[in-house]
PDB file of N, CA and C in Angstrom:
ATOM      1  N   UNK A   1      87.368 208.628 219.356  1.00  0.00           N
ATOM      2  CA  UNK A   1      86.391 207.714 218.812  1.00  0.00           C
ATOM      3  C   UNK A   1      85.468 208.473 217.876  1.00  0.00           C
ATOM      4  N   UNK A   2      84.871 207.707 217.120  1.00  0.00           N
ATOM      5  CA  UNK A   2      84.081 208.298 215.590  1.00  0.00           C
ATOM      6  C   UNK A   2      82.850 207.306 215.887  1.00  0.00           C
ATOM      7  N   UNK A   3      81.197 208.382 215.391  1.00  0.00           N
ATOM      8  CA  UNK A   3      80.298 207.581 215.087  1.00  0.00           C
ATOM      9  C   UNK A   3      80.157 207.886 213.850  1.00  0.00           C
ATOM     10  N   UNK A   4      79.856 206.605 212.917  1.00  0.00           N
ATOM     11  CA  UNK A   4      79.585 206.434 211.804  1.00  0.00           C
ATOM     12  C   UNK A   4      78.300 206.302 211.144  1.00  0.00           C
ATOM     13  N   UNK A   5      77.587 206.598 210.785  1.00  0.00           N
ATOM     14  CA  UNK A   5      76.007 206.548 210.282  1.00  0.00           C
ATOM     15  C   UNK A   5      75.746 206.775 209.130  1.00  0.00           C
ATOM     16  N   UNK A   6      75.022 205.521 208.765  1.00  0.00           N
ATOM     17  CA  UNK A   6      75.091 205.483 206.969  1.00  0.00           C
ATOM     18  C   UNK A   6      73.851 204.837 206.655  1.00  0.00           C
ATOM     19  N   UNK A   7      73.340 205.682 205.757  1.00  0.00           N
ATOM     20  CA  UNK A   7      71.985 205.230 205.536  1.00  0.00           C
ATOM     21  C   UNK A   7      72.366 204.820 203.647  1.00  0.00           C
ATOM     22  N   UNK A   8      71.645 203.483 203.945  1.00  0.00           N
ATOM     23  CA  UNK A   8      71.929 202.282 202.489  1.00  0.00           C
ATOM     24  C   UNK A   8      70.900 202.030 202.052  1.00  0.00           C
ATOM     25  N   UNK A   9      70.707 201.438 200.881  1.00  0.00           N
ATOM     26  CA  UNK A   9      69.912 200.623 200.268  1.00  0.00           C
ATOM     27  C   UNK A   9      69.619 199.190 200.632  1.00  0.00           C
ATOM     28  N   UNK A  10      68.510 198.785 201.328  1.00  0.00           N
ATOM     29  CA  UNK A  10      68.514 197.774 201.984  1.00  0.00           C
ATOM     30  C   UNK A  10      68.653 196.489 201.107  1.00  0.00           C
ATOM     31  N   UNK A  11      68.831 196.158 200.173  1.00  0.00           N
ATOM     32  CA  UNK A  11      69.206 195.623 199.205  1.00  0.00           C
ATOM     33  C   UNK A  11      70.852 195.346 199.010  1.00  0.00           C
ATOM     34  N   UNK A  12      71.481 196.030 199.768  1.00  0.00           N
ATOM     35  CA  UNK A  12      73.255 196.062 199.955  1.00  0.00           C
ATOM     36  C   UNK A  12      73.599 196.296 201.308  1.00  0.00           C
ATOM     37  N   UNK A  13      72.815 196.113 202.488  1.00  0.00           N
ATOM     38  CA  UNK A  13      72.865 195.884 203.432  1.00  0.00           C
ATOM     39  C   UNK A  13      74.042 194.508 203.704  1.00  0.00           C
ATOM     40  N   UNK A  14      73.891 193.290 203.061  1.00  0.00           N
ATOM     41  CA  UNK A  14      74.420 192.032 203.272  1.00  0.00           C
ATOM     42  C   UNK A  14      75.848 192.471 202.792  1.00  0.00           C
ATOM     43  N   UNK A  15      76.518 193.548 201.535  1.00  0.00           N
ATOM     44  CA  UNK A  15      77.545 193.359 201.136  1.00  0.00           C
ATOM     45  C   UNK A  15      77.692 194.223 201.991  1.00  0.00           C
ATOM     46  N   UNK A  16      77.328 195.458 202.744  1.00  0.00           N
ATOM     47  CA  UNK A  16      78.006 195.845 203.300  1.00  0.00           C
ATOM     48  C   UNK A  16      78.540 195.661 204.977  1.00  0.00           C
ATOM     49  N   UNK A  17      77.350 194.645 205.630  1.00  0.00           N
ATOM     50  CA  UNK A  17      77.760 193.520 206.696  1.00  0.00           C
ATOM     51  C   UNK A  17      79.252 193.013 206.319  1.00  0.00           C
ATOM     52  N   UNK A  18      79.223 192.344 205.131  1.00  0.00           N
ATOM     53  CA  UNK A  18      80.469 191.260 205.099  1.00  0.00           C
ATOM     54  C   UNK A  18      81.846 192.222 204.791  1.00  0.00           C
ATOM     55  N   UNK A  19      81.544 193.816 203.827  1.00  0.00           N
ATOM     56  CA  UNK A  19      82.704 194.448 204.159  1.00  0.00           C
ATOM     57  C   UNK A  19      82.912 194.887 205.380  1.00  0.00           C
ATOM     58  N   UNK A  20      82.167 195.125 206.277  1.00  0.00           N
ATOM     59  CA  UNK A  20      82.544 195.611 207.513  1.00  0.00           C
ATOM     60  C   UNK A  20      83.552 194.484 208.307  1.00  0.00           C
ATOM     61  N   UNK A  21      82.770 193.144 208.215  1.00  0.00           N
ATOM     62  CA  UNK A  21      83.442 192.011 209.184  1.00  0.00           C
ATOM     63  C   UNK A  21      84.629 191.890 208.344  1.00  0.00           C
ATOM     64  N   UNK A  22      84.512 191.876 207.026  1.00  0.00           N
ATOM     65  CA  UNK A  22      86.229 191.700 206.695  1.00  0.00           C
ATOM     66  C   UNK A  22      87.280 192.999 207.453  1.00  0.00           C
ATOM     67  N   UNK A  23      86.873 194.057 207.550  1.00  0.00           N
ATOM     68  CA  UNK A  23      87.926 195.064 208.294  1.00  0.00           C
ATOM     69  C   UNK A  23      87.751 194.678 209.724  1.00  0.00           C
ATOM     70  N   UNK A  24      87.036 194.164 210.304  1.00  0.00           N
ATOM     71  CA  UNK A  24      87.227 193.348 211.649  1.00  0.00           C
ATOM     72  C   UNK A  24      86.163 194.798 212.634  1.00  0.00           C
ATOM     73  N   UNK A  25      85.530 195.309 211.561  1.00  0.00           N
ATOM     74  CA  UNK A  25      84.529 196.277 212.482  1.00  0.00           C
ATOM     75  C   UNK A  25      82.961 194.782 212.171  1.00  0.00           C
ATOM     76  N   UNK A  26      83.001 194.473 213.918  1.00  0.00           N
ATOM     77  CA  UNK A  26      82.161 193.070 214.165  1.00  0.00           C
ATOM     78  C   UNK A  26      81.058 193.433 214.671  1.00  0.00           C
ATOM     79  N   UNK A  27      80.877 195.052 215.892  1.00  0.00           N
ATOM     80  CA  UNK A  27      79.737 195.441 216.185  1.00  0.00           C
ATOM     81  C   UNK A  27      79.409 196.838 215.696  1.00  0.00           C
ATOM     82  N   UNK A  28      77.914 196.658 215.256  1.00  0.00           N
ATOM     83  CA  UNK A  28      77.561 197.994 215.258  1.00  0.00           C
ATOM     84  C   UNK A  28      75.760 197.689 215.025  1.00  0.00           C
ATOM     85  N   UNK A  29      75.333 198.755 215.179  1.00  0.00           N
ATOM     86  CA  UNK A  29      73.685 198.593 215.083  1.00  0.00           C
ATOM     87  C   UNK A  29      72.938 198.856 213.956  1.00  0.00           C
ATOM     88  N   UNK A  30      71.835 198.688 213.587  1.00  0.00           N
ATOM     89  CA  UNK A  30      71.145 198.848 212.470  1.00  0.00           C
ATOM     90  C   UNK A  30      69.771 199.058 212.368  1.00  0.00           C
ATOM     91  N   UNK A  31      68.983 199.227 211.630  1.00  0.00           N
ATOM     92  CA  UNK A  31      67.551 199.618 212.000  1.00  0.00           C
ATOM     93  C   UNK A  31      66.657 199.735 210.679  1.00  0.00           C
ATOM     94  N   UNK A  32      65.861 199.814 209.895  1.00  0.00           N
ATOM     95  CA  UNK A  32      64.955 200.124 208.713  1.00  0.00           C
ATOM     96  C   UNK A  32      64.587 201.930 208.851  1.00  0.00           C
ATOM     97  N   UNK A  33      64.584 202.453 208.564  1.00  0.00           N
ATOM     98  CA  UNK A  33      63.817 203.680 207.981  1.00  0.00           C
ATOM     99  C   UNK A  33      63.452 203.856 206.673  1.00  0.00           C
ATOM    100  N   UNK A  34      62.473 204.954 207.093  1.00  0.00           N
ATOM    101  CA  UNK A  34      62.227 205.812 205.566  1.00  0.00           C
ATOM    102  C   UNK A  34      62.383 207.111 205.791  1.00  0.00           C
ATOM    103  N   UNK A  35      63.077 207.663 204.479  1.00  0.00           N
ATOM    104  CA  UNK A  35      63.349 209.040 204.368  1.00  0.00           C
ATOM    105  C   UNK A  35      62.809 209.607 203.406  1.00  0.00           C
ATOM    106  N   UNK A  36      62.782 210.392 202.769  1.00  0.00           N
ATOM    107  CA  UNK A  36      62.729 211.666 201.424  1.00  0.00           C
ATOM    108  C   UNK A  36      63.593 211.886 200.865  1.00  0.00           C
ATOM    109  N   UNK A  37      63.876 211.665 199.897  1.00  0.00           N
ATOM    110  CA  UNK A  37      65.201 212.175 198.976  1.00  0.00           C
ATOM    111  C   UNK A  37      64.995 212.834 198.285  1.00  0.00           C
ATOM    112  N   UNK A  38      66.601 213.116 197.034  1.00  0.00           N
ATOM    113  CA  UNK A  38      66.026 214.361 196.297  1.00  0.00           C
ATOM    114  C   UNK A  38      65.450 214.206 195.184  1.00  0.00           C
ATOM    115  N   UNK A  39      65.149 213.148 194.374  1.00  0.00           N
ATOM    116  CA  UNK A  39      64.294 212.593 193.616  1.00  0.00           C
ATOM    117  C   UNK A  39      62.732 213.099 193.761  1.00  0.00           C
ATOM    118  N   UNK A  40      62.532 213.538 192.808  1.00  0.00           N
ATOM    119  CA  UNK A  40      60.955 213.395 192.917  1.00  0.00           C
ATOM    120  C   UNK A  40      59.755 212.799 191.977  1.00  0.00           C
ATOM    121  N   UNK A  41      60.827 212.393 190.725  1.00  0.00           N
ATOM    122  CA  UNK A  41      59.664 211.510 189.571  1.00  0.00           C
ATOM    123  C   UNK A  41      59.607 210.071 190.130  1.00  0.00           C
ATOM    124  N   UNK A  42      58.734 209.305 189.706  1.00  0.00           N
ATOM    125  CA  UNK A  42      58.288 208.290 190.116  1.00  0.00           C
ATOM    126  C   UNK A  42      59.287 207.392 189.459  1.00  0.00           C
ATOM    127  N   UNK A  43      58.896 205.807 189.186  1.00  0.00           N
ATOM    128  CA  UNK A  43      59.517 204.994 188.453  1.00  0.00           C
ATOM    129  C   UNK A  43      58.141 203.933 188.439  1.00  0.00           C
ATOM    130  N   UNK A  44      58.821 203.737 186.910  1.00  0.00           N
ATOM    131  CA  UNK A  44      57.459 202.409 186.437  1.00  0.00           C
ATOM    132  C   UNK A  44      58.553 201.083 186.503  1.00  0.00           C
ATOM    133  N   UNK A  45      57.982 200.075 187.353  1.00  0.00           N
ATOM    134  CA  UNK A  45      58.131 198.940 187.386  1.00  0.00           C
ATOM    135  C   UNK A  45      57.455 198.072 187.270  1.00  0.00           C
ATOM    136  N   UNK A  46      57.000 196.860 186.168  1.00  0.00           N
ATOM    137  CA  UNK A  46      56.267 195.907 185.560  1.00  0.00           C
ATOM    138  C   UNK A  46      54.679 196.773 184.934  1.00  0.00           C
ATOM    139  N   UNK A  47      54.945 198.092 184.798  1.00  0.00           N
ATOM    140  CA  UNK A  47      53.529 198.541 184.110  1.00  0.00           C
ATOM    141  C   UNK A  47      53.338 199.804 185.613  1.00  0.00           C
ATOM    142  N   UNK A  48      53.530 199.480 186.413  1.00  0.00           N
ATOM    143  CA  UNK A  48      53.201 199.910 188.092  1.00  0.00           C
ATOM    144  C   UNK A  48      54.177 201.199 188.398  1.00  0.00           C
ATOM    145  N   UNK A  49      53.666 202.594 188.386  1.00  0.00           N
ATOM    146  CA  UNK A  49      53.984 203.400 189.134  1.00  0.00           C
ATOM    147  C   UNK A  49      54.350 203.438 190.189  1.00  0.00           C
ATOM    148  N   UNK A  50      55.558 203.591 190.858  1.00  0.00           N
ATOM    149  CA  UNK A  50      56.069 203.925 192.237  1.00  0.00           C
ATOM    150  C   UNK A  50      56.794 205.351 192.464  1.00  0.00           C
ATOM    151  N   UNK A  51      56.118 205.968 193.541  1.00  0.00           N
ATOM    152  CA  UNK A  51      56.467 207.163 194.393  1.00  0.00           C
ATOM    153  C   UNK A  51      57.932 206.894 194.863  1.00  0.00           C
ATOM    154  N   UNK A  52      59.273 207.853 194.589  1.00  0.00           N
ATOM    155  CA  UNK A  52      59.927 207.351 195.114  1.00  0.00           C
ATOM    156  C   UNK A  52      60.438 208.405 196.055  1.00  0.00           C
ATOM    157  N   UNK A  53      59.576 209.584 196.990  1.00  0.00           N
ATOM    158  CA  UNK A  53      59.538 210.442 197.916  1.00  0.00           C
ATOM    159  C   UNK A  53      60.089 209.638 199.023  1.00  0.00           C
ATOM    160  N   UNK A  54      58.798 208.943 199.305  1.00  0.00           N
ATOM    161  CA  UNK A  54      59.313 208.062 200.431  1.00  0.00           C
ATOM    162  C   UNK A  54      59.957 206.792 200.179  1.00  0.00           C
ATOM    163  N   UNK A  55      61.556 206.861 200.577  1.00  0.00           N
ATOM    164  CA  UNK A  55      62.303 205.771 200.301  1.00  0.00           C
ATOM    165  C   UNK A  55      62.152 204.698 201.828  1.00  0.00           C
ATOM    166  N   UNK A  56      63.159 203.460 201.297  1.00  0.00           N
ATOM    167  CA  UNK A  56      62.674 202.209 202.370  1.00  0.00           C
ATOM    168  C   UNK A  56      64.440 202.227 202.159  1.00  0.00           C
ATOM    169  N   UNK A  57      64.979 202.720 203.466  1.00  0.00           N
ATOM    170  CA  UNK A  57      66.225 202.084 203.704  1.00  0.00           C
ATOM    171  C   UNK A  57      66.806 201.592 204.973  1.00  0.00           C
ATOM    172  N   UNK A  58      68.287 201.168 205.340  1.00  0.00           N
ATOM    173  CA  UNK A  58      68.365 200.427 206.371  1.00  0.00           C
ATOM    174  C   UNK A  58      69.640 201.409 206.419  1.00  0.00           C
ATOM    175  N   UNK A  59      69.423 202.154 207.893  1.00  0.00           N
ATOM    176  CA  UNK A  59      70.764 202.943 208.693  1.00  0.00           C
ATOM    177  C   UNK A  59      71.565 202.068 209.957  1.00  0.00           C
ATOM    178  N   UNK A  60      72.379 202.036 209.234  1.00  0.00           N
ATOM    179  CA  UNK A  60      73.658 201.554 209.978  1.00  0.00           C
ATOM    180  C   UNK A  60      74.547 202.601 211.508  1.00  0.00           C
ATOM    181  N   UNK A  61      74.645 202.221 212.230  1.00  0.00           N
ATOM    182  CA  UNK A  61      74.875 203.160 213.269  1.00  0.00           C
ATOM    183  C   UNK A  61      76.577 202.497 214.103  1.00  0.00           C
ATOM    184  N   UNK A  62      77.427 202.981 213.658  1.00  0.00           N
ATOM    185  CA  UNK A  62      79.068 202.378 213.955  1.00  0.00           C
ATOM    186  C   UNK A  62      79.700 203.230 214.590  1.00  0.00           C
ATOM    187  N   UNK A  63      80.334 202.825 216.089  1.00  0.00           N
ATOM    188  CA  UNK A  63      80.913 203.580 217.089  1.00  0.00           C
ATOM    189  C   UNK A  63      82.680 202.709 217.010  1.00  0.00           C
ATOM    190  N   UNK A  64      83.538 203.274 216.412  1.00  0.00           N
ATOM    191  CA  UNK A  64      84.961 203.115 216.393  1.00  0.00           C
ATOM    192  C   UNK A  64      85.768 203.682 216.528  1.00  0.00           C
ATOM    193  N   UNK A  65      86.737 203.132 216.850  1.00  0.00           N
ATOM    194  CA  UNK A  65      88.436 204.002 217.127  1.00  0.00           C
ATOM    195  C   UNK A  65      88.915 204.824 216.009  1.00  0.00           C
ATOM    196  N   UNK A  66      89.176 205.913 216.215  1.00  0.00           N
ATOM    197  CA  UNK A  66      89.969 206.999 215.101  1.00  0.00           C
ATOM    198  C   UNK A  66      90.719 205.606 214.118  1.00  0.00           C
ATOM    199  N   UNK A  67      91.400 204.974 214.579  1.00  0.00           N
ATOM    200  CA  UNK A  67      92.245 204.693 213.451  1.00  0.00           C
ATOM    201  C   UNK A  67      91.095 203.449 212.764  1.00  0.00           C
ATOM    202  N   UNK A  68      90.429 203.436 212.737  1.00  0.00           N
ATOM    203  CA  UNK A  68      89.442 202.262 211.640  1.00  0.00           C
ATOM    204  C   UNK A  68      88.290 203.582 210.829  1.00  0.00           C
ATOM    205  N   UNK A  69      88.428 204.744 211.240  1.00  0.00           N
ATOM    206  CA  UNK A  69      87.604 205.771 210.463  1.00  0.00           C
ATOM    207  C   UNK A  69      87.480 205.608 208.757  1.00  0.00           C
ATOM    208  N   UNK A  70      89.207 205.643 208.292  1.00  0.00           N
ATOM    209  CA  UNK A  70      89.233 205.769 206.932  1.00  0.00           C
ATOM    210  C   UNK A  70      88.586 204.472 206.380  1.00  0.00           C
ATOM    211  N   UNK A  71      89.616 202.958 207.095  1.00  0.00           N
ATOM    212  CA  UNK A  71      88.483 201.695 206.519  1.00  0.00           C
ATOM    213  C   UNK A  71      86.951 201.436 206.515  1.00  0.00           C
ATOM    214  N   UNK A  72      86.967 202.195 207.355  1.00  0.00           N
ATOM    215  CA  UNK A  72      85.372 202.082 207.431  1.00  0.00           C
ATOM    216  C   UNK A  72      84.487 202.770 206.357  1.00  0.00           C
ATOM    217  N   UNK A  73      84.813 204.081 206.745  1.00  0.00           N
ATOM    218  CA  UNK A  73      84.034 204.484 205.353  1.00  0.00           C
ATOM    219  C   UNK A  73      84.364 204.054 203.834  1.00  0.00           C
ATOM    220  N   UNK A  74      85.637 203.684 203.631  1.00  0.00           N
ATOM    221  CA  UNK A  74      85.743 203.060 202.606  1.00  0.00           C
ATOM    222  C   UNK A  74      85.142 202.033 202.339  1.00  0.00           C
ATOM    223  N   UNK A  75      84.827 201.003 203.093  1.00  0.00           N
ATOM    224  CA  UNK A  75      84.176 199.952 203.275  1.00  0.00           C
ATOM    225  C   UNK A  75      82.797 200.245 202.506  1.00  0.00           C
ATOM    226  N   UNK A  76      82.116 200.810 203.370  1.00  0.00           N
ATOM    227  CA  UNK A  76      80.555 201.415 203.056  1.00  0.00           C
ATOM    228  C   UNK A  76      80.584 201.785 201.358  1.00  0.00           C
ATOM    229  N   UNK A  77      81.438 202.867 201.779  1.00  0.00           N
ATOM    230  CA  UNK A  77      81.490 203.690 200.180  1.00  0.00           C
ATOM    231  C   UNK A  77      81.560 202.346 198.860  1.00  0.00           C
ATOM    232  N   UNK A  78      82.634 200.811 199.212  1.00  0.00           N
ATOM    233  CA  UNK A  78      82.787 200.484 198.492  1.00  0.00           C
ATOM    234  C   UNK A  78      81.324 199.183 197.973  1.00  0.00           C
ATOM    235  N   UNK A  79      80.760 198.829 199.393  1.00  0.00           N
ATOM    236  CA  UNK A  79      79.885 197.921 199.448  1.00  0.00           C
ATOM    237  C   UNK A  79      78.735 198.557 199.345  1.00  0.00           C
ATOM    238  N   UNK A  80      78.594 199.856 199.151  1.00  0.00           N
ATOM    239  CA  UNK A  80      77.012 200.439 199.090  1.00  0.00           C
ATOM    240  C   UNK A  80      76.695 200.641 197.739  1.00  0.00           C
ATOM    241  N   UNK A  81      77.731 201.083 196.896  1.00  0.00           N
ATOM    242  CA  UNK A  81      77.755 201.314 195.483  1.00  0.00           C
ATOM    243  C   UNK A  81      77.354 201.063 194.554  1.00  0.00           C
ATOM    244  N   UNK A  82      75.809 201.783 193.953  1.00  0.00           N
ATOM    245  CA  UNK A  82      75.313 201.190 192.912  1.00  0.00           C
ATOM    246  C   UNK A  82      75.749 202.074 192.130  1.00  0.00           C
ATOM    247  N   UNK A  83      75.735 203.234 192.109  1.00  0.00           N
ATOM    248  CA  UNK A  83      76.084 204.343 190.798  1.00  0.00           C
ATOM    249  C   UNK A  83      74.686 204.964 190.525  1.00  0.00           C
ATOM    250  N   UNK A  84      73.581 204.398 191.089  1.00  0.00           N
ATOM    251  CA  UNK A  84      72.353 204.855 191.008  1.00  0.00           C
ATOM    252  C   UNK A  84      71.711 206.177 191.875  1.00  0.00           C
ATOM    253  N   UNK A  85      71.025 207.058 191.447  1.00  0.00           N
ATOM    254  CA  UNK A  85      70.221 207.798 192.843  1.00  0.00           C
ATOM    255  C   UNK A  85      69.975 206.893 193.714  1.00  0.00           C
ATOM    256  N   UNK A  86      70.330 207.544 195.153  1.00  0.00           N
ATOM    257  CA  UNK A  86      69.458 206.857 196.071  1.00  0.00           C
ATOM    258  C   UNK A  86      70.835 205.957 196.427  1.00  0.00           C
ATOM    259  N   UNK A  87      71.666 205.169 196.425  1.00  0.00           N
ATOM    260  CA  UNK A  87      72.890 205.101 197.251  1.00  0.00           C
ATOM    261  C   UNK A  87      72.620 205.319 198.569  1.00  0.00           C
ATOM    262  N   UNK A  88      72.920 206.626 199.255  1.00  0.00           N
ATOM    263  CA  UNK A  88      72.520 206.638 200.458  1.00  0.00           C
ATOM    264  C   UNK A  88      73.869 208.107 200.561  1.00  0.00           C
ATOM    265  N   UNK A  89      73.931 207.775 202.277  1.00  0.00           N
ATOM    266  CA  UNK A  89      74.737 209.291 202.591  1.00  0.00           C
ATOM    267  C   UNK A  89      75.212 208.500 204.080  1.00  0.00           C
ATOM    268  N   UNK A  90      76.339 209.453 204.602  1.00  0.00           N
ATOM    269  CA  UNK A  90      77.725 208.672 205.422  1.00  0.00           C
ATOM    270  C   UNK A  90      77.436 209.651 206.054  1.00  0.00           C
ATOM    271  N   UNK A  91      77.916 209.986 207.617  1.00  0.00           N
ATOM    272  CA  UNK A  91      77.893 211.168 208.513  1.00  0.00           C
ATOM    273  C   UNK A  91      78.395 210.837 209.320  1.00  0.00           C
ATOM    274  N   UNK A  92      80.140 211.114 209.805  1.00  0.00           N
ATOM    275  CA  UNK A  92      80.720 210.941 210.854  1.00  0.00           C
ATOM    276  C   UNK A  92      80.745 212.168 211.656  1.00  0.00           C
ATOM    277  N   UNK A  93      80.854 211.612 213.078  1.00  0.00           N
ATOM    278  CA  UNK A  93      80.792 212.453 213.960  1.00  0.00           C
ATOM    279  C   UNK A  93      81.703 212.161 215.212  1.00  0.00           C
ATOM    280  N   UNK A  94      82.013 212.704 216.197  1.00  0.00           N
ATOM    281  CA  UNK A  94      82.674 212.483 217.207  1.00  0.00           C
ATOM    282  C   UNK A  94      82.094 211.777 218.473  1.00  0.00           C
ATOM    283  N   UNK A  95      82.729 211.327 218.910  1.00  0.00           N
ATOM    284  CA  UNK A  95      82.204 210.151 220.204  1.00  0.00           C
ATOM    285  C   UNK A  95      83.460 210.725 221.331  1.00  0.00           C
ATOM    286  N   UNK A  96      82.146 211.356 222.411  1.00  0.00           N
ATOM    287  CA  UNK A  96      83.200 211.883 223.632  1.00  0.00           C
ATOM    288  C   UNK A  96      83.572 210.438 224.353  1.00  0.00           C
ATOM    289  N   UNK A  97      82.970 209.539 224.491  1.00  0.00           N
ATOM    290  CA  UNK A  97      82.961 208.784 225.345  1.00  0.00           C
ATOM    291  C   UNK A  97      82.279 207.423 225.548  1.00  0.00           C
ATOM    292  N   UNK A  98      82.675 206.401 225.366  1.00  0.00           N
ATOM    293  CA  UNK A  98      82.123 205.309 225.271  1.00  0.00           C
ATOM    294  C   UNK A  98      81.881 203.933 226.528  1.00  0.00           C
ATOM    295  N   UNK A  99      81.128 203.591 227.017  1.00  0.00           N
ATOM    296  CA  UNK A  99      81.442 202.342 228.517  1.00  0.00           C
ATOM    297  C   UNK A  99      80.459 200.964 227.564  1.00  0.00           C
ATOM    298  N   UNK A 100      81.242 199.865 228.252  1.00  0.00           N
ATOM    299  CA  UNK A 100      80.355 198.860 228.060  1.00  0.00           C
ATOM    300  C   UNK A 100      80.377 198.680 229.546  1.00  0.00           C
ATOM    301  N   UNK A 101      79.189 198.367 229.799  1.00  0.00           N
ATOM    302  CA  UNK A 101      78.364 198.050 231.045  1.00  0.00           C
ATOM    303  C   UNK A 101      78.716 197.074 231.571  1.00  0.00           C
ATOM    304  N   UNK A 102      78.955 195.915 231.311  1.00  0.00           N
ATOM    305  CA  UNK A 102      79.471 194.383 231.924  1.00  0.00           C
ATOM    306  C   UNK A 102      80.695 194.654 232.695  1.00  0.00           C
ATOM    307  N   UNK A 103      81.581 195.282 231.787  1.00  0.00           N
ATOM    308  CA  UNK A 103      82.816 195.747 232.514  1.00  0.00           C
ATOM    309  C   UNK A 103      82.992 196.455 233.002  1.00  0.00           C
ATOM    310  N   UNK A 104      82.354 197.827 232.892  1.00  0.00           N
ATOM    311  CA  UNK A 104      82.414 199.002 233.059  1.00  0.00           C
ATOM    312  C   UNK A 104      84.017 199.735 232.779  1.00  0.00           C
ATOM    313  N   UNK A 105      84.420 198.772 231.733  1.00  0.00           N
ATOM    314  CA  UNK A 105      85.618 200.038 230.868  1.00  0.00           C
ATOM    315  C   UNK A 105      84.825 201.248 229.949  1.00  0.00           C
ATOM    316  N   UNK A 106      85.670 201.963 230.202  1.00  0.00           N
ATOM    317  CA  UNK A 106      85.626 203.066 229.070  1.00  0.00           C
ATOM    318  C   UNK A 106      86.597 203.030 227.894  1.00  0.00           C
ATOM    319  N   UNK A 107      86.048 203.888 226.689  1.00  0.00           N
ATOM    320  CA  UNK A 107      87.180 204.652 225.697  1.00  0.00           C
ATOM    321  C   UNK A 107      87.477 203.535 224.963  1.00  0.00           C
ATOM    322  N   UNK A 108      88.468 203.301 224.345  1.00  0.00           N
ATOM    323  CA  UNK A 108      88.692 202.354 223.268  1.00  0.00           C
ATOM    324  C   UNK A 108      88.475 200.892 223.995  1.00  0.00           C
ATOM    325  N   UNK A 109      88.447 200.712 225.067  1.00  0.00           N
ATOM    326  CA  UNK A 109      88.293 199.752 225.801  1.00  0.00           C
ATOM    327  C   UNK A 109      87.079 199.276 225.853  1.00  0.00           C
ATOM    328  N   UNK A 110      86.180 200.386 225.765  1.00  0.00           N
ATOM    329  CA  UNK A 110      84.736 200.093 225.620  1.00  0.00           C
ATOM    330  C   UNK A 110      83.840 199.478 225.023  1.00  0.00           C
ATOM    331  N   UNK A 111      84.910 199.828 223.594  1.00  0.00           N
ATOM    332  CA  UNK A 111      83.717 199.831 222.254  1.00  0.00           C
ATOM    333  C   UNK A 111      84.522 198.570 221.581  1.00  0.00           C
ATOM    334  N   UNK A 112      85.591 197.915 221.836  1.00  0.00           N
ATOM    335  CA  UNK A 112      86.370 196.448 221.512  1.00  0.00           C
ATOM    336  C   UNK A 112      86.413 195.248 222.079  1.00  0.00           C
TER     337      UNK A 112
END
């Protein structure tokens, strides 16, 4: 099993919901943060200076089976995509072990 964690532009949050449910990845968690990026000039919008140190984004947090790894990040990669700074960043990692509680299965059983 793979955790997936991808921090987006909350603004492509929705396309990247609906690519996920089209690959049939239906649960996963989500949350708002702010981070720092590597940007450090501002941007003028309508006359108005904005700091763009501290960014406003929404991290996605996805626990799946080895074999949905590649769709998945493709997914993201394809629904996050502005071409702009600030996009975001992907970080898979390994999952020893997974239970859902109701049932108390483990392992791929767990997380489907």
């Amino acid at each position: 099993m793979k955790k997936v964690e991808a921090i987006i532009r909350k603004s492509k949050f929705d396309d990247v919901k609906k690519a996920l449910h089209e690959i049939e990845v239906n649960f996963f968690s989500y949350w708002d943060v702010t981070g720092v990026g590597n940007e450090k000039q501002g941007h003028v919008y309508r006359g108005i200076s904005y700091s763009t140190s501290d960014i406003q984004r929404r991290y996605l947090e996805i626990v799946i089976s080895d074999d949905f790894l590649e769709k998945t990040i493709n997914a993201v990669l394809e629904a996050a995509y502005t071409g702009n700074v600030g996009d975001g960043k992907i970080f898979v990692s390994d999952v020893l072990q997974a239970y859902r509680i109701r049932t108390k299965e483990n392992g791929h059983a767990g997380i489907n």
